[in-house]
N, C-alpha and C. Protein backbone atom coordinates (compact mmCIF):
# COMPACT_ATOMS: atom_id res chain seq x y z
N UNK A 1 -14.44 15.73 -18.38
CA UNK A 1 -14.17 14.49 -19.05
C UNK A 1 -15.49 13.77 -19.29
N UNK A 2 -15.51 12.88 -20.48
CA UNK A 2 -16.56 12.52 -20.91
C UNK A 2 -16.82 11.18 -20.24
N UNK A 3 -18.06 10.67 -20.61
CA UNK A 3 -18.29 9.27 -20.00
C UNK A 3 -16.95 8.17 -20.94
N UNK A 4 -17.39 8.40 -22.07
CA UNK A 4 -16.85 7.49 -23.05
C UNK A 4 -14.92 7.80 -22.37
N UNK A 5 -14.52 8.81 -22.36
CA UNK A 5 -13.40 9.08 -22.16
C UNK A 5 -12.80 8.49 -20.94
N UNK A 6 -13.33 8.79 -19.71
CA UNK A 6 -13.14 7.98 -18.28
C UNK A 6 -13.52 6.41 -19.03
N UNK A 7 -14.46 6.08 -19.29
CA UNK A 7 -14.41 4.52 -19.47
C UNK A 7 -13.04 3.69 -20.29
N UNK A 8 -12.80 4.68 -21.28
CA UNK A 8 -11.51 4.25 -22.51
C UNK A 8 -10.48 4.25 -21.31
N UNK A 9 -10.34 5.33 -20.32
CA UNK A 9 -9.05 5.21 -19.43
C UNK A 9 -8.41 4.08 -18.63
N UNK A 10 -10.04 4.05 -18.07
CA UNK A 10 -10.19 2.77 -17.56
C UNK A 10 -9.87 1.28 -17.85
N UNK A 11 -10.13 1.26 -19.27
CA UNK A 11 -10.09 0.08 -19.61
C UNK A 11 -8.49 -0.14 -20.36
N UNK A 12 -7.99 0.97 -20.50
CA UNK A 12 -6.36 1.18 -20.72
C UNK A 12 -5.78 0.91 -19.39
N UNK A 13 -6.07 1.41 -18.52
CA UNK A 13 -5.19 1.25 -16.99
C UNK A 13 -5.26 -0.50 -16.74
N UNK A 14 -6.99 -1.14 -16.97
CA UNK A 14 -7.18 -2.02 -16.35
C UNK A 14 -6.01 -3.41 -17.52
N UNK A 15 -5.66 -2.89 -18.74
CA UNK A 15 -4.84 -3.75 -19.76
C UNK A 15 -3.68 -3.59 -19.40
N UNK A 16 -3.53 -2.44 -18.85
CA UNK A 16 -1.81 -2.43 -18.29
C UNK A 16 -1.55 -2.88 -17.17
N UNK A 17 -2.06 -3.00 -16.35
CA UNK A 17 -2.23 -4.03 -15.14
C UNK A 17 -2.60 -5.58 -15.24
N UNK A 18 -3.33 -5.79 -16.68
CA UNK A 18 -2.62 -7.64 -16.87
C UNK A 18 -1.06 -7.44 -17.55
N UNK A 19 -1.15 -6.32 -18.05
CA UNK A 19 0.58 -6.96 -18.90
C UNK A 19 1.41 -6.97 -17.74
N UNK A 20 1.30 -5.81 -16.74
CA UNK A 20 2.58 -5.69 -15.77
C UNK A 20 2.45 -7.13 -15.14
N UNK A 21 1.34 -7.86 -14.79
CA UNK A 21 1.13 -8.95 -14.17
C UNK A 21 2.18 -9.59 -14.53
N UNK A 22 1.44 -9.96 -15.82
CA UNK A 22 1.84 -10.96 -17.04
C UNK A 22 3.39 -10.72 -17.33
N UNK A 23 4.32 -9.69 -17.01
CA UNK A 23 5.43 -9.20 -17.22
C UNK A 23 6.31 -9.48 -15.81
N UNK A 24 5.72 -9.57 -14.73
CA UNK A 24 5.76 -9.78 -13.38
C UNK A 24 6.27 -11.10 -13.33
N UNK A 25 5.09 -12.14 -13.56
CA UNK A 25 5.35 -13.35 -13.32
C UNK A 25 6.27 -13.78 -14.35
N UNK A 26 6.62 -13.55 -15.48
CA UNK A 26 7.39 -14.16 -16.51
C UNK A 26 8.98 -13.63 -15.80
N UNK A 27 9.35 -12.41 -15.58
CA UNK A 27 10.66 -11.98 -15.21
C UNK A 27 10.34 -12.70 -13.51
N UNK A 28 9.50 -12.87 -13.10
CA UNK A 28 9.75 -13.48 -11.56
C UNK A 28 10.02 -14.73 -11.57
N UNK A 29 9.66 -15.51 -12.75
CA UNK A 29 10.05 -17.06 -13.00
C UNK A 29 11.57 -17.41 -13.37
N UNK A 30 12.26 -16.23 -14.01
CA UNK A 30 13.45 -16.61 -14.56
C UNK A 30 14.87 -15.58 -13.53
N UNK A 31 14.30 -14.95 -13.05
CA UNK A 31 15.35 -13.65 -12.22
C UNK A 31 14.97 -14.01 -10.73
N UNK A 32 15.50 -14.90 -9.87
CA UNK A 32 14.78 -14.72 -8.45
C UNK A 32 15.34 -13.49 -7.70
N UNK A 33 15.91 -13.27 -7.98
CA UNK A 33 16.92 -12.07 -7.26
C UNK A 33 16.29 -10.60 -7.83
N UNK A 34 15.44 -10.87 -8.75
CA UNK A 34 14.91 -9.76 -8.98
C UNK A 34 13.39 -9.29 -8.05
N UNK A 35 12.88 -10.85 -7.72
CA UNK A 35 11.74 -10.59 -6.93
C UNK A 35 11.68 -9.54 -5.70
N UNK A 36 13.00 -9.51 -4.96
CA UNK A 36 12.71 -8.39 -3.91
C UNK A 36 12.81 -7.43 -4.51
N UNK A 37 13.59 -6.80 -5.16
CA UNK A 37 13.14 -5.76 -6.15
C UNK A 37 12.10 -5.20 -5.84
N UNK A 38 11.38 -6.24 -6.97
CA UNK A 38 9.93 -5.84 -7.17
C UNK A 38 8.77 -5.35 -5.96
N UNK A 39 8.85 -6.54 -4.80
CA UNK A 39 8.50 -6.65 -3.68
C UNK A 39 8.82 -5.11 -2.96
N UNK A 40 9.80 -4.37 -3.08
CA UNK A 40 10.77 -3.25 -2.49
C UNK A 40 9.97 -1.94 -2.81
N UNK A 41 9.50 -2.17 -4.24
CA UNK A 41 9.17 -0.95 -5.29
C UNK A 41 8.00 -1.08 -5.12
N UNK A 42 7.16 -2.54 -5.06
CA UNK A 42 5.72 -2.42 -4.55
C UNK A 42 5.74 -1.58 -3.34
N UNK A 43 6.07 -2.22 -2.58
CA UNK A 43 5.77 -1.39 -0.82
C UNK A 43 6.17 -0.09 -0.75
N UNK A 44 6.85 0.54 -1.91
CA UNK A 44 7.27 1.53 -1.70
C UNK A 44 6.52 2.88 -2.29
N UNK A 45 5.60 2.11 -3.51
CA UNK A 45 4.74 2.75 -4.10
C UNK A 45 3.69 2.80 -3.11
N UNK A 46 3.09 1.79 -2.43
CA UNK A 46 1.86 1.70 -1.85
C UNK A 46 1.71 2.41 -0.31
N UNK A 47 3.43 2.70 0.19
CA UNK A 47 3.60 3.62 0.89
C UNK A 47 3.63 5.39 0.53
N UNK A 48 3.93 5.61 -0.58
CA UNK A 48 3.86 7.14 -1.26
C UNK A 48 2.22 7.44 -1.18
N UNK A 49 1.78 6.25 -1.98
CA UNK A 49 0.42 6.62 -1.93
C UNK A 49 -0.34 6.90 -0.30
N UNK A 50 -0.16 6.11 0.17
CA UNK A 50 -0.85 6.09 1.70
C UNK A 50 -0.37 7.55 2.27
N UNK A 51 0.67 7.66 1.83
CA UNK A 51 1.23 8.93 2.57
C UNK A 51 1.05 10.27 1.92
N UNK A 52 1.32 10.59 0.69
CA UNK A 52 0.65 11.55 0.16
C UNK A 52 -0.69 11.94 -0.07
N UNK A 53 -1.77 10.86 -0.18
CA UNK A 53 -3.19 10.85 -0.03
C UNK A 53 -3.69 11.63 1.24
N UNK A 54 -3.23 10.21 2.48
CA UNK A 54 -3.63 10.60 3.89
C UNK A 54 -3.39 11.27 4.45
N UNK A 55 -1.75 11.13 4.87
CA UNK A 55 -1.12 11.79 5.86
C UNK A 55 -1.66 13.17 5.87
N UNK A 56 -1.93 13.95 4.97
CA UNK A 56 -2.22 14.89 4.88
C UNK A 56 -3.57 15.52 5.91
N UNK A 57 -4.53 14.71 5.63
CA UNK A 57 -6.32 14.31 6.42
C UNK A 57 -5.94 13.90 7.81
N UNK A 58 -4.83 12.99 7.63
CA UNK A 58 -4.44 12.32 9.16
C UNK A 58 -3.80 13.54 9.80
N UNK A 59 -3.00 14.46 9.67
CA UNK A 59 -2.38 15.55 10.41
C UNK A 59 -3.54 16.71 10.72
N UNK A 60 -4.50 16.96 10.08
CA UNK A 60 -5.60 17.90 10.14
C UNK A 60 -6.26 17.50 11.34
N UNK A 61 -6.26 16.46 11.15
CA UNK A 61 -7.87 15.35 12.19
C UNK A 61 -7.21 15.16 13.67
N UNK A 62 -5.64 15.00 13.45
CA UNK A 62 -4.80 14.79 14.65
C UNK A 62 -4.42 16.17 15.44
N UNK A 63 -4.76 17.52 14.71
CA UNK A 63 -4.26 18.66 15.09
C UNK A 63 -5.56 19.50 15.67
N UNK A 64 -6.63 18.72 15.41
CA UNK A 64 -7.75 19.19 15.63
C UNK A 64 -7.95 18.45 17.00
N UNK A 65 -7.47 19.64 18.53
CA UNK A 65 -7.66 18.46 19.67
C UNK A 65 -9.16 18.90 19.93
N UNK A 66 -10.12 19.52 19.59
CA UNK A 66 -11.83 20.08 20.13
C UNK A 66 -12.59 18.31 20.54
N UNK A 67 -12.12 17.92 19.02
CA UNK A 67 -13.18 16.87 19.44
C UNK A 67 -12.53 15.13 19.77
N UNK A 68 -12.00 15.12 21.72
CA UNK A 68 -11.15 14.04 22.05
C UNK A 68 -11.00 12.84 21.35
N UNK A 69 -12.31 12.20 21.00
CA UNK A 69 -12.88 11.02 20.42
C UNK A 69 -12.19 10.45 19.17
N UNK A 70 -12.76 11.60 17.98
CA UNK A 70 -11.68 11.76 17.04
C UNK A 70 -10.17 11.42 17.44
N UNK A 71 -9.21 12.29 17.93
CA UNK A 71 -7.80 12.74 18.44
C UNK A 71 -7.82 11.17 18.89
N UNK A 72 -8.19 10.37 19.55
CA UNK A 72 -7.74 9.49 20.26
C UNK A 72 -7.68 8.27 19.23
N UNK A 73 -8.83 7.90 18.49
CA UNK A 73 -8.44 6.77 17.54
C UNK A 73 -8.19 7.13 16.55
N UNK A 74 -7.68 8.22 16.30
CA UNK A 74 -6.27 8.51 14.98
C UNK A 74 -5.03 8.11 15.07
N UNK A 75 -4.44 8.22 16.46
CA UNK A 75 -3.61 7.95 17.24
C UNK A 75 -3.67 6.37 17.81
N UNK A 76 -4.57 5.84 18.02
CA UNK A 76 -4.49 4.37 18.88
C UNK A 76 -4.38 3.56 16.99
N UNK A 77 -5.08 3.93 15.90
CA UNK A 77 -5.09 3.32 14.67
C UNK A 77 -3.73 3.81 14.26
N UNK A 78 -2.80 4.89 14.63
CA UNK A 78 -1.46 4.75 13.76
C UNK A 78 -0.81 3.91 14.85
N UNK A 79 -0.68 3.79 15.84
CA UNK A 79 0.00 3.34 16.79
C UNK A 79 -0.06 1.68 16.57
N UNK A 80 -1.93 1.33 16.79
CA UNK A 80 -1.49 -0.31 15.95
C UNK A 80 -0.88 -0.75 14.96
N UNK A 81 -0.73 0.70 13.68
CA UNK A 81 -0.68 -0.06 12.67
C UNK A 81 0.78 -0.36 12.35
N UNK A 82 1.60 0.86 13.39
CA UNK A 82 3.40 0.77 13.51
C UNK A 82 3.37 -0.79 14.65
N UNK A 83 2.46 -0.79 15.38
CA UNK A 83 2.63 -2.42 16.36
C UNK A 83 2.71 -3.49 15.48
N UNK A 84 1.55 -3.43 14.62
CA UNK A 84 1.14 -4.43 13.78
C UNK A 84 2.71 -4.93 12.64
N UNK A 85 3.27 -3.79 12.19
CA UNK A 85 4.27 -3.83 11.42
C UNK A 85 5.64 -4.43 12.40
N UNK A 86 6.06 -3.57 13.59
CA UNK A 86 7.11 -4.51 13.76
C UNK A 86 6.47 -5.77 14.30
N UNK A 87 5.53 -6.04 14.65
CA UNK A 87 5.28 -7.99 15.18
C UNK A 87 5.71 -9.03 13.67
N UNK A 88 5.44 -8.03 12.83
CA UNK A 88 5.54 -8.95 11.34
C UNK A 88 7.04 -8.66 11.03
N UNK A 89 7.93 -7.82 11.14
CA UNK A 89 9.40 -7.35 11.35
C UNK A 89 10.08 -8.29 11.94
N UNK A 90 9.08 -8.81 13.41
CA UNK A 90 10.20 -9.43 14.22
C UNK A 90 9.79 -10.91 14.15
N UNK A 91 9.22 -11.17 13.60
CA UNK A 91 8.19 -12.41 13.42
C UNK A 91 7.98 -13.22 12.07
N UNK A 92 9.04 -12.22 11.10
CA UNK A 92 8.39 -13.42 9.48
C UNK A 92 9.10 -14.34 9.30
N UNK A 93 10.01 -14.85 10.22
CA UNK A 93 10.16 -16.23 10.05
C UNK A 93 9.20 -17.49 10.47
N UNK A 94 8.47 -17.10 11.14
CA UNK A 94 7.07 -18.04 12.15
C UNK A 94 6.23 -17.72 10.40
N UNK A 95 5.86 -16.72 9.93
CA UNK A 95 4.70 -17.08 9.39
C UNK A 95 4.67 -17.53 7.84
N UNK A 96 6.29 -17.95 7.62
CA UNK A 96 5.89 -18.84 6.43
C UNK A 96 5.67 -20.19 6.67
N UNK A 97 5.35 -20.44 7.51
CA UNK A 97 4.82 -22.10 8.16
C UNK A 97 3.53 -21.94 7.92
N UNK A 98 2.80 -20.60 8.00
CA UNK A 98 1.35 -20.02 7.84
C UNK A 98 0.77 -20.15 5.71
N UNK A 99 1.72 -19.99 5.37
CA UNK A 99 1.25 -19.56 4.21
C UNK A 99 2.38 -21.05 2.98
């Protein structure tokens, strides 16, 4: 792929990401019931990605016990990050007083 070609992509992806905005907030102003929806399909995309990307690197790195160091904060970083999730599970009623 060419320079010119990656740049044109780019700047197509980066226009479709103001319209979805721009398409976002206009149907989020008039549909409230549509917002979790949206909210649903976000997290759900941004979970495929995390998981088809990583998980993959994360199971290699976790199966590899030679080097402890590694093995151990692969494991203590998924472990916070499932902690981190239910405290916000059991807890999002406290933090719209936050925001």
């Amino acid at each position: 792929m060419s320079i010119k070609q990656a740049l044109l992509y780019n700047v197509m992806c980066a226009m479709l990401a103001f319209a979805g905005v721009i398409l976002g907030i206009v149907i989020g102003e008039y549909a409230s019931d549509f917002k979790m929806w949206v909210l649903a399909l976000t997290a759900g995309g941004f979970l495929y990605v995390a998981l088809v990307s990583m998980l993959p690197d994360l199971i290699k790195t976790a199966c590899d016990k030679s080097d402890k160091w590694k093995f151990l904060i692969v494991h203590v970083g998924l472990l916070s990050g499932i902690f981190c999730m239910l405290l916000i599970a059991l807890y999002e009623d406290s933090f719209e007083n936050f925001f």
